[in-house]
PDB file of N, CA and C in Angstrom:
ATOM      1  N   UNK A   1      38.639 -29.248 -38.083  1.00  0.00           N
ATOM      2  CA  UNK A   1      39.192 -29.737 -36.834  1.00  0.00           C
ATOM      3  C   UNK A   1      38.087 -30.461 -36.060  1.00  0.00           C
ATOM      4  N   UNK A   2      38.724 -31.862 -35.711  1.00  0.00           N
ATOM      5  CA  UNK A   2      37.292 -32.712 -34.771  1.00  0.00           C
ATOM      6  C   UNK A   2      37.159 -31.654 -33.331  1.00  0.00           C
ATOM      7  N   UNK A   3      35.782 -31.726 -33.025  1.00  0.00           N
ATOM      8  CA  UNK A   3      35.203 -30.998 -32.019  1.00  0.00           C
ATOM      9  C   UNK A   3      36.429 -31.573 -30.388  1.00  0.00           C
ATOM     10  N   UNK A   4      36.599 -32.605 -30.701  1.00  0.00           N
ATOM     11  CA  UNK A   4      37.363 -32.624 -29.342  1.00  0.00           C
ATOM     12  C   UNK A   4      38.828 -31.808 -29.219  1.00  0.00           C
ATOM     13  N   UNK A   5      39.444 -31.676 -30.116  1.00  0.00           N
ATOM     14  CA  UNK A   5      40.339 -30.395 -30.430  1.00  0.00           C
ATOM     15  C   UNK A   5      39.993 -29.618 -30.563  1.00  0.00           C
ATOM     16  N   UNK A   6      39.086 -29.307 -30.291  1.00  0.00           N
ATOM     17  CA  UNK A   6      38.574 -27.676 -30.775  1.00  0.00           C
ATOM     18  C   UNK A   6      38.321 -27.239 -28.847  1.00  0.00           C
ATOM     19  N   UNK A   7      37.742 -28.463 -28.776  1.00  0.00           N
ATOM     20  CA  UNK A   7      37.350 -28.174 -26.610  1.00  0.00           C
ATOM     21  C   UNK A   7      38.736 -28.623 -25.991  1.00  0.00           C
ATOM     22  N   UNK A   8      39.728 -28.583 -26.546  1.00  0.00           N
ATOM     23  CA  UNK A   8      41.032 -28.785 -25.957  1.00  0.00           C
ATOM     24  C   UNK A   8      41.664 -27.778 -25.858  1.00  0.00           C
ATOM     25  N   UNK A   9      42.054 -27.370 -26.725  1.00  0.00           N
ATOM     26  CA  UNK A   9      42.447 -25.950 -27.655  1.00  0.00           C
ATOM     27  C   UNK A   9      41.727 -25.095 -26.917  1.00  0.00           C
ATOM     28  N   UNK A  10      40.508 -24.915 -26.538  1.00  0.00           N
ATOM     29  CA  UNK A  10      39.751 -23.607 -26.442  1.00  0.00           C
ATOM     30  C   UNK A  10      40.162 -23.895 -24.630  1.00  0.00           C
ATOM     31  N   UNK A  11      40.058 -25.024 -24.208  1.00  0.00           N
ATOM     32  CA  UNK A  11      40.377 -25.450 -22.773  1.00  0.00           C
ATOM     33  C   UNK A  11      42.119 -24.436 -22.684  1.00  0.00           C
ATOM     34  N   UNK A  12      42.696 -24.827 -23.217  1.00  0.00           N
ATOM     35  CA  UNK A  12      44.089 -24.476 -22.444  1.00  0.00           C
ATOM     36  C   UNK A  12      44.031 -22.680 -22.915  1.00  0.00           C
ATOM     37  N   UNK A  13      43.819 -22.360 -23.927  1.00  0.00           N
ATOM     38  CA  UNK A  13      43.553 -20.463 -24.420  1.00  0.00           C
ATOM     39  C   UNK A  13      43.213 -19.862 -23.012  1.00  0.00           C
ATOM     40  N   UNK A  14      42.176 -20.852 -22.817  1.00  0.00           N
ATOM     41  CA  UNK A  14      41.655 -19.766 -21.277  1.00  0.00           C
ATOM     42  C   UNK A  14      42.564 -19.978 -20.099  1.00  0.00           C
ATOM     43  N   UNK A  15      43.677 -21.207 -19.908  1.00  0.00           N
ATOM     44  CA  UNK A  15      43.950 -21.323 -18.927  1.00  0.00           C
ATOM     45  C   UNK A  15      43.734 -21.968 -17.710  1.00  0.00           C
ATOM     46  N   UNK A  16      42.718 -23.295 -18.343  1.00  0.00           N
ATOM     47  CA  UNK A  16      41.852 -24.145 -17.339  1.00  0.00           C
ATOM     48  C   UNK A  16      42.179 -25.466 -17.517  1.00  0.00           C
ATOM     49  N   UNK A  17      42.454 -25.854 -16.828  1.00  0.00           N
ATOM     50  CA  UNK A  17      42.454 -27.490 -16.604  1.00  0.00           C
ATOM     51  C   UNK A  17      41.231 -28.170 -16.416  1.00  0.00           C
ATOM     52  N   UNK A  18      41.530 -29.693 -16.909  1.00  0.00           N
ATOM     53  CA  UNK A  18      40.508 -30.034 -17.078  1.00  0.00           C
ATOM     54  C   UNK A  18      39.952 -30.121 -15.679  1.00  0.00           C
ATOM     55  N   UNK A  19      40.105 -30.549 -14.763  1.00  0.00           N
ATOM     56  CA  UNK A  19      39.578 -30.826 -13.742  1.00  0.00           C
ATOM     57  C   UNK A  19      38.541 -29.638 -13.088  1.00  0.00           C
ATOM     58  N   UNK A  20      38.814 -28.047 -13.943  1.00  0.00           N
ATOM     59  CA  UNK A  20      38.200 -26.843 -13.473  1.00  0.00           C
ATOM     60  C   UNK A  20      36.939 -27.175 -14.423  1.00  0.00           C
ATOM     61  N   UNK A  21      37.189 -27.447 -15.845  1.00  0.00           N
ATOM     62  CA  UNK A  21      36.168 -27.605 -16.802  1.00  0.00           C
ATOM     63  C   UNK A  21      35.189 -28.553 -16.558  1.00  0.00           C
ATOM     64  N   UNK A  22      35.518 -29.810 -16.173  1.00  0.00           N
ATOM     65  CA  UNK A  22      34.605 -30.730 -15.440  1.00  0.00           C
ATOM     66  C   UNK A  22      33.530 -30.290 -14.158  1.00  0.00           C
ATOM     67  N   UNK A  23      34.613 -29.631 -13.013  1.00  0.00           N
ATOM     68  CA  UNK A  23      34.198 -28.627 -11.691  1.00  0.00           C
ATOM     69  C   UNK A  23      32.606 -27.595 -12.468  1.00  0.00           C
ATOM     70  N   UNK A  24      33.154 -26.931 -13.443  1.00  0.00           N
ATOM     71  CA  UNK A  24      32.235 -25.909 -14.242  1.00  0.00           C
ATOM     72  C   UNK A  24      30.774 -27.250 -14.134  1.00  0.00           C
ATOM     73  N   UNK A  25      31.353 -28.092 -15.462  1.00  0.00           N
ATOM     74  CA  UNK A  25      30.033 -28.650 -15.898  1.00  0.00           C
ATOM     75  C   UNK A  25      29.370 -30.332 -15.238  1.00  0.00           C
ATOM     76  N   UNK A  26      29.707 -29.939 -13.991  1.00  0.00           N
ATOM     77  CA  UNK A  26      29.320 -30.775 -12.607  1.00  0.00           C
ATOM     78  C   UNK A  26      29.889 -32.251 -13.239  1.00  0.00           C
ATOM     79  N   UNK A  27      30.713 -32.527 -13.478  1.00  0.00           N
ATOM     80  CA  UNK A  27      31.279 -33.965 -13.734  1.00  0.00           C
ATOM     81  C   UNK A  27      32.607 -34.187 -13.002  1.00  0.00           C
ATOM     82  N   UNK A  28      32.822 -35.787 -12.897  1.00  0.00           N
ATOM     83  CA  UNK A  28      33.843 -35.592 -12.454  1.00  0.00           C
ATOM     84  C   UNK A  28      35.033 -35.769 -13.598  1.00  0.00           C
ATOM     85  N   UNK A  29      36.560 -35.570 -13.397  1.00  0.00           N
ATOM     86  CA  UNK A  29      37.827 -35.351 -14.282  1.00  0.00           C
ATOM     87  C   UNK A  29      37.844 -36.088 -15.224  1.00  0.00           C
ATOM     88  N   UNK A  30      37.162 -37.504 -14.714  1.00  0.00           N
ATOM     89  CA  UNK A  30      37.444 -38.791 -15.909  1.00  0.00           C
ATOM     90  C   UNK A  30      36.768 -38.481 -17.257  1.00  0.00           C
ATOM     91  N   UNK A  31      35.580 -37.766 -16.778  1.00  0.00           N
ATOM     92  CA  UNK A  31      34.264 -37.817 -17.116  1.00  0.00           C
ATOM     93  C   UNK A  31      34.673 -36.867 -19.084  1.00  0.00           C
ATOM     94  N   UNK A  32      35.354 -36.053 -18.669  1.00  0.00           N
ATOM     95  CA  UNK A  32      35.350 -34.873 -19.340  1.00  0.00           C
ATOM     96  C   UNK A  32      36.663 -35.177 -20.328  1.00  0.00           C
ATOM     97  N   UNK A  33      37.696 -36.119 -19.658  1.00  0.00           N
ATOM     98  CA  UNK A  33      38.484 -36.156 -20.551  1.00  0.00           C
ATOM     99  C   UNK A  33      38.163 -37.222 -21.604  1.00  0.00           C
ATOM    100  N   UNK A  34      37.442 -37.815 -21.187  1.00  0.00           N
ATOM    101  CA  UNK A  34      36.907 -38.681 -22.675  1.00  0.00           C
ATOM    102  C   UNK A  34      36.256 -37.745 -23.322  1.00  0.00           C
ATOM    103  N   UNK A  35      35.123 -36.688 -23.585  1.00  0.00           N
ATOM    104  CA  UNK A  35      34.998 -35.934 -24.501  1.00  0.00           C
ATOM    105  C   UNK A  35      36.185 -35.342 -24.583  1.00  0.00           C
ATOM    106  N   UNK A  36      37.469 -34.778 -24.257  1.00  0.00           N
ATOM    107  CA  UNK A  36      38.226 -34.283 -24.615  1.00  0.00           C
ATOM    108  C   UNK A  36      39.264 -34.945 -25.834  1.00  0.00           C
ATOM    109  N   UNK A  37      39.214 -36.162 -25.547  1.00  0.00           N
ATOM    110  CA  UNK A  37      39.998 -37.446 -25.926  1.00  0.00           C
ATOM    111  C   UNK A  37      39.265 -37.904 -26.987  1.00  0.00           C
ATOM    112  N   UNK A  38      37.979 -37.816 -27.349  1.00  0.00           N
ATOM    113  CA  UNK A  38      37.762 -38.102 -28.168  1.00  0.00           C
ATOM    114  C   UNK A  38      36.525 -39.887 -28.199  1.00  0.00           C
ATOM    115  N   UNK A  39      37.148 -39.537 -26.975  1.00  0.00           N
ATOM    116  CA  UNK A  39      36.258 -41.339 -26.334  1.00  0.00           C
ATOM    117  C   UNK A  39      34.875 -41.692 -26.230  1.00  0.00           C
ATOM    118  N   UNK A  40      34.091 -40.279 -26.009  1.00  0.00           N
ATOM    119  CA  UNK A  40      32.744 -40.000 -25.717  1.00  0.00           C
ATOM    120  C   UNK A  40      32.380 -38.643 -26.721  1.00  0.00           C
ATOM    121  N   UNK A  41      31.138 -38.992 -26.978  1.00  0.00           N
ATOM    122  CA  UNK A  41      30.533 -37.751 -28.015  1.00  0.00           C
ATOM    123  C   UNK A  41      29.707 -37.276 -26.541  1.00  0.00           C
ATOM    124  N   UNK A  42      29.692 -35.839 -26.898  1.00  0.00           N
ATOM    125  CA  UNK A  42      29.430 -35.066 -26.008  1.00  0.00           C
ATOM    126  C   UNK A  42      28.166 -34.262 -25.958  1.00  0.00           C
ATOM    127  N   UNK A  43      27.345 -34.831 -25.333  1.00  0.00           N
ATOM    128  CA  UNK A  43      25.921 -34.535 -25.051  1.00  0.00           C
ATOM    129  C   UNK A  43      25.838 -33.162 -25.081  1.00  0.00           C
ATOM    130  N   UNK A  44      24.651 -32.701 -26.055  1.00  0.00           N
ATOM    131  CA  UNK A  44      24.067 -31.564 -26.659  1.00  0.00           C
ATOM    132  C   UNK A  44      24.203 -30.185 -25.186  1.00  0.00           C
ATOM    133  N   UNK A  45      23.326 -30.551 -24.387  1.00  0.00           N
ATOM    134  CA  UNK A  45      24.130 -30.062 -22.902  1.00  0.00           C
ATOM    135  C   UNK A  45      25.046 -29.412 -22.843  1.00  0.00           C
ATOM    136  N   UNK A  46      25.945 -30.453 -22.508  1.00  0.00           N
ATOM    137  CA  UNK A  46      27.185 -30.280 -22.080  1.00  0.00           C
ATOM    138  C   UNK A  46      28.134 -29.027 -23.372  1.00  0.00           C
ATOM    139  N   UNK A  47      27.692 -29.681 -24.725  1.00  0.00           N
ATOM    140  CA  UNK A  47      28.321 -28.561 -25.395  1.00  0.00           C
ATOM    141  C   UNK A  47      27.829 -27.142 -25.637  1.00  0.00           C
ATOM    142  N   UNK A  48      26.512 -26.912 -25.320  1.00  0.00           N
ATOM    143  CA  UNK A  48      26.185 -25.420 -25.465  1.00  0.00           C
ATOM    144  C   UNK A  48      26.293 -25.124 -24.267  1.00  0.00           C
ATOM    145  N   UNK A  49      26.900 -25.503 -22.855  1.00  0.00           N
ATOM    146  CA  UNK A  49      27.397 -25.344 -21.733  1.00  0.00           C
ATOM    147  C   UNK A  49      29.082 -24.874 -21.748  1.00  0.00           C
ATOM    148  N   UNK A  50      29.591 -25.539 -22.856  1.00  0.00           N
ATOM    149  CA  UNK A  50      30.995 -25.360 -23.141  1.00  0.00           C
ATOM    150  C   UNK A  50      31.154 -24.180 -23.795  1.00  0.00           C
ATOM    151  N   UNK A  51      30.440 -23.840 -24.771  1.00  0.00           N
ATOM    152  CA  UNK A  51      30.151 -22.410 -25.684  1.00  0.00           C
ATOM    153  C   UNK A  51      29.940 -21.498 -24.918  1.00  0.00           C
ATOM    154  N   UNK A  52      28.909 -21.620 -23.680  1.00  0.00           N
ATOM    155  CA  UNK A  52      28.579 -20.450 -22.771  1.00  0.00           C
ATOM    156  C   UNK A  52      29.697 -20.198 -21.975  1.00  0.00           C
ATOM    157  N   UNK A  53      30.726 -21.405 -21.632  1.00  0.00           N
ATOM    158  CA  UNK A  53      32.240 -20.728 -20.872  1.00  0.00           C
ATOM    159  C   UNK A  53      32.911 -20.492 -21.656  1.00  0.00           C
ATOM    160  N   UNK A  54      33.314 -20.741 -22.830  1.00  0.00           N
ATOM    161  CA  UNK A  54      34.089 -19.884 -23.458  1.00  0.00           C
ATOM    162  C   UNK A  54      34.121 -18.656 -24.444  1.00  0.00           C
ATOM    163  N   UNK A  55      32.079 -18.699 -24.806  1.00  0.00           N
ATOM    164  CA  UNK A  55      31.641 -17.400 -25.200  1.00  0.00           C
ATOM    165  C   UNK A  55      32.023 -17.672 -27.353  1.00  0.00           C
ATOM    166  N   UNK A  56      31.267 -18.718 -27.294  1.00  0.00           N
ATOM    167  CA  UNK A  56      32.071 -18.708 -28.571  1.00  0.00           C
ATOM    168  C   UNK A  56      30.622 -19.704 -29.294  1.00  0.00           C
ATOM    169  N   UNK A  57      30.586 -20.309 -30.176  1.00  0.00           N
ATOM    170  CA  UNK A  57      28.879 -20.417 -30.275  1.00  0.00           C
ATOM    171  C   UNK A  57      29.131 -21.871 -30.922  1.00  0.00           C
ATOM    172  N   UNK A  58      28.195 -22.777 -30.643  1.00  0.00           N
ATOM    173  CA  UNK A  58      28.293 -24.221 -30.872  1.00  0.00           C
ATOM    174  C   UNK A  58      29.087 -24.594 -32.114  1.00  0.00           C
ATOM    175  N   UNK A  59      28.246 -23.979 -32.920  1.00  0.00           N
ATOM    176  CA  UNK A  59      28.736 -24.152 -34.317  1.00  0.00           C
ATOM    177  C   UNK A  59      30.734 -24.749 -34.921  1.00  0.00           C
ATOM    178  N   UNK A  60      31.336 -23.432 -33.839  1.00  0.00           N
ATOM    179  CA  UNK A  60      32.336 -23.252 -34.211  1.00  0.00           C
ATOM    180  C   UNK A  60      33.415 -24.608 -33.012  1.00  0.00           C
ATOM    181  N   UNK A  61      32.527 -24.736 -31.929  1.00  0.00           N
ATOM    182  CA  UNK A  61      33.251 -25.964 -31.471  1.00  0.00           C
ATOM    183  C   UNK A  61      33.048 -27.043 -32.053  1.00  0.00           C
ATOM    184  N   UNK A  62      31.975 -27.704 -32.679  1.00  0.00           N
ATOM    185  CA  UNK A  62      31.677 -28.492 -33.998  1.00  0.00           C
ATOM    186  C   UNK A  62      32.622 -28.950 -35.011  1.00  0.00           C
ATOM    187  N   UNK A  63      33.517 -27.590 -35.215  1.00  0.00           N
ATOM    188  CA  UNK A  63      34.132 -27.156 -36.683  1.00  0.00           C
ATOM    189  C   UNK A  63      33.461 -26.815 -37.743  1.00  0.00           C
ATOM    190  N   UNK A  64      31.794 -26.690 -37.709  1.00  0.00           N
ATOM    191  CA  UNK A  64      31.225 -25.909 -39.081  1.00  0.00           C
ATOM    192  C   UNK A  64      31.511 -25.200 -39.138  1.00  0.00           C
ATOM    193  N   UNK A  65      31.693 -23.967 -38.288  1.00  0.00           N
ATOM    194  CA  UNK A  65      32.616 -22.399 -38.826  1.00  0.00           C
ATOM    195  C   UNK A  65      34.018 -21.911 -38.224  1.00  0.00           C
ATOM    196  N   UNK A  66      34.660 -21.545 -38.459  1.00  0.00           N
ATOM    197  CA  UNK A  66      35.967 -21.089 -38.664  1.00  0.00           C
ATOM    198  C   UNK A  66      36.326 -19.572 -37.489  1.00  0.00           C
ATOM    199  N   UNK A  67      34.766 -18.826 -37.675  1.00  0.00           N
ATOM    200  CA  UNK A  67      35.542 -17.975 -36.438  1.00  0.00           C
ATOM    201  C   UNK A  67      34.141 -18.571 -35.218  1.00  0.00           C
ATOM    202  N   UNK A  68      34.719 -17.700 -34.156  1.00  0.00           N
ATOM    203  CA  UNK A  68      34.422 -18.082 -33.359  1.00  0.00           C
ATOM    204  C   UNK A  68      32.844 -17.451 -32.805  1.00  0.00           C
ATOM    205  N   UNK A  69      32.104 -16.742 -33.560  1.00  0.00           N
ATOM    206  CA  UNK A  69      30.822 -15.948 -33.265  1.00  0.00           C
ATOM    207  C   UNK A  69      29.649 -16.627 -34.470  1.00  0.00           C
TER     208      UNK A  69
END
């Protein structure tokens, strides 16, 4: 699964909109839905920032591994 489905997917599980996920990682709405969308590759940052809110470890938002630890 491409990494931007994987931060979509893991986005709605918790119950957050994007505009909260952006709020989290100081951007604004536009900003975030292009990594979501697929529009922008998503700075190293920003994704072990995404792992730390959803507690789940780079790797697996990537798609190299399958569970989530």
């Amino acid at each position: 699964m491409p990494y931007y489905k994987r931060i979509r997917e893991l986005r709605e599980d918790h119950d957050l909109t994007q505009k909260e996920v952006a709020s989290y990682l100081n951007m604004k709405q536009p900003q975030y839905f292009r990594y979501e969308n697929g529009n922008r590759d998503i700075p190293s940052d920003v994704l072990i920032s995404l792992a730390k809110l959803y507690k789940v470890s780079v790797d697996y938002i990537l798609g190299l591994k399958d569970n989530m630890n």
